[in-house]
N, C-alpha and C. Protein backbone atom coordinates (compact mmCIF):
# COMPACT_ATOMS: atom_id res chain seq x y z
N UNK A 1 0.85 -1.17 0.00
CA UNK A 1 0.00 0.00 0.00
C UNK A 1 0.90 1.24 0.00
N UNK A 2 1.20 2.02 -1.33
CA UNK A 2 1.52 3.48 -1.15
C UNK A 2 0.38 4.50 -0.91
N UNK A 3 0.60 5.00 0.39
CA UNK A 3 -0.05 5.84 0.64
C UNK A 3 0.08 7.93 0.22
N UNK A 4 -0.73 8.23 -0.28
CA UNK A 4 -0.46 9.38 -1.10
C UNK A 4 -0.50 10.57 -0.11
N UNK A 5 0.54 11.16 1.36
CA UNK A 5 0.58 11.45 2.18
C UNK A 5 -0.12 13.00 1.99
N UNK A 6 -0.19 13.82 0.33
CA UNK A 6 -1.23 14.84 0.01
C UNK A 6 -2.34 14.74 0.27
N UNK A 7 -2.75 12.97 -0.12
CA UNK A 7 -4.06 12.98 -0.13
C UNK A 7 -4.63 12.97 0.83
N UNK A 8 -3.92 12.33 1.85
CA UNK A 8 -4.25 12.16 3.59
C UNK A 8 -4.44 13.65 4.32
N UNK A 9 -3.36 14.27 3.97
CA UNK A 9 -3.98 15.52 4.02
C UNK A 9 -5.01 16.50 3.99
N UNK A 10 -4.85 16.30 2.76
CA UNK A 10 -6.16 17.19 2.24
C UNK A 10 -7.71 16.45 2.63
N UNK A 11 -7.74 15.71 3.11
CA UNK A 11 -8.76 14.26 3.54
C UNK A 11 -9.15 14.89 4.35
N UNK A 12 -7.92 14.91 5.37
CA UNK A 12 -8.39 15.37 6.73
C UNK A 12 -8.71 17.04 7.16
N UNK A 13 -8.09 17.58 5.81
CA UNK A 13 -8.93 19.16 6.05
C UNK A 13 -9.62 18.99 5.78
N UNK A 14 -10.78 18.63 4.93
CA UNK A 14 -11.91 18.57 4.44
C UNK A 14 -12.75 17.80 5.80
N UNK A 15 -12.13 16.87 6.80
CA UNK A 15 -13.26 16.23 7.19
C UNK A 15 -13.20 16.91 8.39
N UNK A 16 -12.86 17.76 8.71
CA UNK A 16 -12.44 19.19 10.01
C UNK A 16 -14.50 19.27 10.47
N UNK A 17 -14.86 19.51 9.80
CA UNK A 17 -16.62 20.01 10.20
C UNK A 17 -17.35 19.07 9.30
N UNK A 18 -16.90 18.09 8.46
CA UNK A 18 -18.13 17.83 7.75
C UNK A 18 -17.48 15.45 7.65
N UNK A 19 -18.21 15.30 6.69
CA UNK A 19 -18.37 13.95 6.25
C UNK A 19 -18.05 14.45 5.16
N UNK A 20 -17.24 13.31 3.88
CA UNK A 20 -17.06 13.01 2.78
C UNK A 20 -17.64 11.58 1.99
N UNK A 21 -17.96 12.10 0.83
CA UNK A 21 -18.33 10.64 -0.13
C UNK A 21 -17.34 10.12 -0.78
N UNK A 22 -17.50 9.09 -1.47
CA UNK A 22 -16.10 8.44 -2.22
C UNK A 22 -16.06 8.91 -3.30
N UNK A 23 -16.94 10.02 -4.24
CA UNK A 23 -16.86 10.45 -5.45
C UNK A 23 -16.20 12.11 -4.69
N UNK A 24 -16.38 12.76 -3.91
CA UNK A 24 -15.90 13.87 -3.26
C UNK A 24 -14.37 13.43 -3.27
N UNK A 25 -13.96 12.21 -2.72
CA UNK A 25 -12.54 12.11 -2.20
C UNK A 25 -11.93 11.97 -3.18
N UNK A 26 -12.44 10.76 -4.19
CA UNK A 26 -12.29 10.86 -5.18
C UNK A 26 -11.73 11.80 -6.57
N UNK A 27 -12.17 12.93 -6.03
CA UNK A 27 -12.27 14.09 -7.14
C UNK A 27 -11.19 15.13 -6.45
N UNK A 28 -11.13 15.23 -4.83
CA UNK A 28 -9.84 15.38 -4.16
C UNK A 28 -8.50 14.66 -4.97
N UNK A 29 -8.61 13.49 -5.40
CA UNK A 29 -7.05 13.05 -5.63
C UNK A 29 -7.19 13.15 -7.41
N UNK A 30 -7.97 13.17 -8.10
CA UNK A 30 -7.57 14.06 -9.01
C UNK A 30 -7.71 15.07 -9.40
N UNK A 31 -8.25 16.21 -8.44
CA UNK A 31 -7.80 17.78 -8.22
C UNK A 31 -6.13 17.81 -8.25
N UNK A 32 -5.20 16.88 -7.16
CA UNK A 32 -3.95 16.67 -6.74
C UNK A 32 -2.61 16.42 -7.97
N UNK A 33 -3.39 15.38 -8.14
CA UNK A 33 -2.84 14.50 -9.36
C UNK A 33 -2.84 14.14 -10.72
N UNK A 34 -3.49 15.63 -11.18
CA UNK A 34 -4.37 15.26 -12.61
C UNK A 34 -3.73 14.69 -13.63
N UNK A 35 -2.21 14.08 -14.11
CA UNK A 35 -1.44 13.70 -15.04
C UNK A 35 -2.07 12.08 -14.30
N UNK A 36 -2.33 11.50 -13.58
CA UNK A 36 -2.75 10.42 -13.58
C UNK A 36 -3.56 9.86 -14.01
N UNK A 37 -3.77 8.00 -13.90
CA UNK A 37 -4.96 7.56 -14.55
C UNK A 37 -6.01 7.01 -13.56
N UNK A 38 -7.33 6.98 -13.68
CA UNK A 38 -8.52 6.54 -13.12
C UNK A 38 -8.41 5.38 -12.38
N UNK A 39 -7.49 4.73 -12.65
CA UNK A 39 -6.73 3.22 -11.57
C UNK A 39 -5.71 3.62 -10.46
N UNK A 40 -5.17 4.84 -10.98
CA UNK A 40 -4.37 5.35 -10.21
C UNK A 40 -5.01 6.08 -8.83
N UNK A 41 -6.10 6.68 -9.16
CA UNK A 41 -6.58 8.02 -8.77
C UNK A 41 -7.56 6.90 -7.32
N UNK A 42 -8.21 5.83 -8.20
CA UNK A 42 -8.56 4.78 -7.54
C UNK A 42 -7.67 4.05 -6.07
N UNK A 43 -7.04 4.25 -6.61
CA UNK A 43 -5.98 2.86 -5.22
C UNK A 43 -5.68 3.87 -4.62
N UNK A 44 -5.61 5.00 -5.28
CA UNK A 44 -5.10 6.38 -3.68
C UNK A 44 -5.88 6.49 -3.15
N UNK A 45 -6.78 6.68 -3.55
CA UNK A 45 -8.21 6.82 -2.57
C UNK A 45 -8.53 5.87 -1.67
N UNK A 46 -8.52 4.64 -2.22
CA UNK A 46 -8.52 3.62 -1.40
C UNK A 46 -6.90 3.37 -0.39
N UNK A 47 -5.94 3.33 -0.98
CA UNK A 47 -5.32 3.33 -0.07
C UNK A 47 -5.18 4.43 1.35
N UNK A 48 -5.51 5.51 0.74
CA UNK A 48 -5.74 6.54 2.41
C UNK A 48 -7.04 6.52 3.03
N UNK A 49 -7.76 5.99 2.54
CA UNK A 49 -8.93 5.78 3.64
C UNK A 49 -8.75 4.69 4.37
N UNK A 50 -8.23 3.69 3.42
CA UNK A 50 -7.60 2.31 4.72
C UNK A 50 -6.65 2.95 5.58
N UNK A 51 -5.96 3.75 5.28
CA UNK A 51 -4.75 4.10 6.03
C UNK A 51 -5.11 4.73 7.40
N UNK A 52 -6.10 6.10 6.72
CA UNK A 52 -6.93 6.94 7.50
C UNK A 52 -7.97 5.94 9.25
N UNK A 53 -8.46 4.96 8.33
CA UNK A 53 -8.93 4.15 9.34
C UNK A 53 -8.20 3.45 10.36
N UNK A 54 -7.03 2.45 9.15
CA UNK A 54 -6.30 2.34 10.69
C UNK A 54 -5.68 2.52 11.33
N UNK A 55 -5.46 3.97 11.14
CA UNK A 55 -4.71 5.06 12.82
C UNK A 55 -5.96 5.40 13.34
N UNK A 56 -7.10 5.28 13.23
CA UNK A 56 -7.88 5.76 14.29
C UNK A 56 -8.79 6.80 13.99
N UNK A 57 -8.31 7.70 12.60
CA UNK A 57 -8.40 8.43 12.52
C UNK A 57 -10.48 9.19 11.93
N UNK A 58 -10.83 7.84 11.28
CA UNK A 58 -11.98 8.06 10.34
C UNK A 58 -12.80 6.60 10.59
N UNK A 59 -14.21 7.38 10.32
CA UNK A 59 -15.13 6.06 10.27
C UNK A 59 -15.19 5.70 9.03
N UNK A 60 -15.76 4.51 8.26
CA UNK A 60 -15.95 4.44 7.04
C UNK A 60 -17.54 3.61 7.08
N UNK A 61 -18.16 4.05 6.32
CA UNK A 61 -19.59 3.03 6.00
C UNK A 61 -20.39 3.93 5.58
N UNK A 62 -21.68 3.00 5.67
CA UNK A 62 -22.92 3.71 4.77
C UNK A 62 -23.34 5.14 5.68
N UNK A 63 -24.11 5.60 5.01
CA UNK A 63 -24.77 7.51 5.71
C UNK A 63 -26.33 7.03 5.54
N UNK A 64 -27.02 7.66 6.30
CA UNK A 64 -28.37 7.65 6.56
C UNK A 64 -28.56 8.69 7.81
N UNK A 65 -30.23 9.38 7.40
CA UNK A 65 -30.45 10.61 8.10
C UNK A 65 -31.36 10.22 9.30
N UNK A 66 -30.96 10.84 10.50
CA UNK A 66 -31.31 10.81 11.07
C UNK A 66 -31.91 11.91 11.90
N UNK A 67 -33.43 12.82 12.21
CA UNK A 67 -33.39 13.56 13.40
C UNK A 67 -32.76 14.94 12.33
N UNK A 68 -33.06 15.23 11.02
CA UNK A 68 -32.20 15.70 10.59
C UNK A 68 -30.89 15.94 10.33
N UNK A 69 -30.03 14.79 10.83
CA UNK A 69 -28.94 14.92 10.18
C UNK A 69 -28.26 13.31 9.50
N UNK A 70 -27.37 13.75 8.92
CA UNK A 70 -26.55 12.46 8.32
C UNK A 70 -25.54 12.13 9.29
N UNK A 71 -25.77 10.60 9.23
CA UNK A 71 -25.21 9.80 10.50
C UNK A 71 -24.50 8.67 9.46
N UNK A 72 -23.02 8.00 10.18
CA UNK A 72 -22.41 7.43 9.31
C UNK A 72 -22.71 6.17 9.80
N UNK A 73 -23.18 5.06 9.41
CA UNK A 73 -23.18 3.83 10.08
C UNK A 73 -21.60 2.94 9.92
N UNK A 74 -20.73 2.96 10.77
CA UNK A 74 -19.61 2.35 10.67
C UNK A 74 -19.32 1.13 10.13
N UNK A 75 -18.89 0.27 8.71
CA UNK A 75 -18.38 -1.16 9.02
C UNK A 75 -17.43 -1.48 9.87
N UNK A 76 -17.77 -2.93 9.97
CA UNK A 76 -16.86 -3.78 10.88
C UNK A 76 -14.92 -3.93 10.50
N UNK A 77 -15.25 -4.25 9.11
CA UNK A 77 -13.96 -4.32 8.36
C UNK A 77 -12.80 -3.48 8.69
N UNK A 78 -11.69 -4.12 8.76
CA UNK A 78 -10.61 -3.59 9.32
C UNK A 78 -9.45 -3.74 8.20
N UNK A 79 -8.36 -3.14 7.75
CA UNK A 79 -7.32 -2.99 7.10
C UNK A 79 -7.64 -3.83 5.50
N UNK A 80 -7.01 -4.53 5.29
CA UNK A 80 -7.21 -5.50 3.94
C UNK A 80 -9.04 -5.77 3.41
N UNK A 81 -9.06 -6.05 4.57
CA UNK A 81 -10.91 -6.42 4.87
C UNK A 81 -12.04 -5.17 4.13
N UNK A 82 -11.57 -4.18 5.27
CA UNK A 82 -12.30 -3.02 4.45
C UNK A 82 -11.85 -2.51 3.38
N UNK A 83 -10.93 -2.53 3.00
CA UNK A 83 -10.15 -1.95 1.71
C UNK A 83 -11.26 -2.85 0.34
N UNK A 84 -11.19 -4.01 0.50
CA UNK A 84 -11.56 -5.22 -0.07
C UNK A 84 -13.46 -4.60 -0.61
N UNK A 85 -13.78 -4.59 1.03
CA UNK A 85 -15.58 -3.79 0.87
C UNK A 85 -15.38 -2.81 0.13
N UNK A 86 -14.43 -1.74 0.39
CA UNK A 86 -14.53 -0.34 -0.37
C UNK A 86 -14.58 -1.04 -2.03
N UNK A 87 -13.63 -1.60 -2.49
CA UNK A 87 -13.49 -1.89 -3.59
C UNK A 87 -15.16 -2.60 -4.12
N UNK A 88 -15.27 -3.33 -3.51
CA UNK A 88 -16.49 -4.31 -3.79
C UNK A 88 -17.64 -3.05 -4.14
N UNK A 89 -17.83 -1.93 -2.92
CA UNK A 89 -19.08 -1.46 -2.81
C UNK A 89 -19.14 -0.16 -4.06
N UNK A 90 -17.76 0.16 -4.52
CA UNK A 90 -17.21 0.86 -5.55
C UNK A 90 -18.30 0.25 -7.02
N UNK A 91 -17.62 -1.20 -7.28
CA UNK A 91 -18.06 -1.83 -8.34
C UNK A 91 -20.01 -2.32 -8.46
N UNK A 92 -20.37 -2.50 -7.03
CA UNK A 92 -21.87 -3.06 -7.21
C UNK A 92 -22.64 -2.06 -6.68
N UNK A 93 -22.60 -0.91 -6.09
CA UNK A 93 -23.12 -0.29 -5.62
C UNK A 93 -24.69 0.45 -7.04
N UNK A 94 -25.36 1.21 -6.50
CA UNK A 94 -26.58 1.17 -7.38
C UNK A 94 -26.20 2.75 -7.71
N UNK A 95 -25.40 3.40 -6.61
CA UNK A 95 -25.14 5.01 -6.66
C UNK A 95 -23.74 4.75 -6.49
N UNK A 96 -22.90 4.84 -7.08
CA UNK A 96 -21.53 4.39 -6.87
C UNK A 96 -20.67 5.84 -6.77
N UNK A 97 -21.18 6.79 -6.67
CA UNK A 97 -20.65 8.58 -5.79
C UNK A 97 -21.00 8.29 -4.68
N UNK A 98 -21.78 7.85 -4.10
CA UNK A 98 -21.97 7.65 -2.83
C UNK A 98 -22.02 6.34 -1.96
N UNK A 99 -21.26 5.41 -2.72
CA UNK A 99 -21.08 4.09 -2.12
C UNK A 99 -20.58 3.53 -0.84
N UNK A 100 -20.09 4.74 -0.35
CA UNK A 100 -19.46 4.45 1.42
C UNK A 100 -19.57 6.15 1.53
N UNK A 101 -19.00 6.18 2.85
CA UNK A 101 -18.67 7.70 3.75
C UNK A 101 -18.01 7.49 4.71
N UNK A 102 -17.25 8.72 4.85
CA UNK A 102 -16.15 8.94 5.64
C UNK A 102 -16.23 9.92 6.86
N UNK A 103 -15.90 9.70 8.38
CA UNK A 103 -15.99 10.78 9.22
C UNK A 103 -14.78 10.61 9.99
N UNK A 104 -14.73 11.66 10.48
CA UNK A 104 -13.62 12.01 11.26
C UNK A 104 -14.09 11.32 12.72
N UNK A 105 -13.36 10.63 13.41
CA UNK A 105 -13.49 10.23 15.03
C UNK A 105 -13.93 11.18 15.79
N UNK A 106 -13.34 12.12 15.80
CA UNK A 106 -13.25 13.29 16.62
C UNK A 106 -14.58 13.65 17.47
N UNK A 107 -15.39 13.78 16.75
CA UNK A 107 -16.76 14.19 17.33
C UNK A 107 -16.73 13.43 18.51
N UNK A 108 -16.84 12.08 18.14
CA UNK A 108 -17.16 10.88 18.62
C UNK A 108 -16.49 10.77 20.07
N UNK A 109 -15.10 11.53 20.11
CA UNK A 109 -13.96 10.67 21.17
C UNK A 109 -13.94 11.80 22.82
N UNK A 110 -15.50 12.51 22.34
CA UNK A 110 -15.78 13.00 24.21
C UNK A 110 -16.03 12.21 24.95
């Protein structure tokens, strides 16, 4: 796993006040990287959200509203595992811009 240490970056400014989709993050790493290709742009993405997850840093899973707001429902999947779902939910998904979501811990760790 090369991890694209810009992209981790810029990940985590963006997830400062809000949630991200995988077509948002997505469009983050080729804002970054635009001489790249769509496989490329792919495994970065995926590789820093696995990365992102396992320091602690981000939830990953489906979004649904709740009470007025969007709530992230966390998977279980951990390192290889979730990387594996991301990929999967990428390819079968029915809305594939919004096939997973991403949050920052933070809220969470009062």
């Amino acid at each position: 796993m090369a991890v694209d240490q810009q992209l981790v970056s810029e990940i985590k400014a963006q997830l400062e006040d809000d949630i991200l989709h995988f077509a948002w993050i997505l469009q983050i790493a080729r804002t970054l990287k635009p001489d790249r290709t769509e496989s490329n742009w792919l495994n970065s993405v995926l590789d820093s959200v696995t990365a992102l997850h396992s320091s602690g840093d981000i939830f990953v899973g489906n979004a649904h509203t709740a009470h007025g707001m969007v709530l992230i429902e966390p998977w279980s999947e951990m390192g290889q595992d979730l990387r594996t779902r991301m990929e999967s939910e990428i390819e079968t998904s029915g809305d594939r811009e919004f096939c997973f979501w991403i949050q920052h811990v933070k809220p969470f760790a009062k």
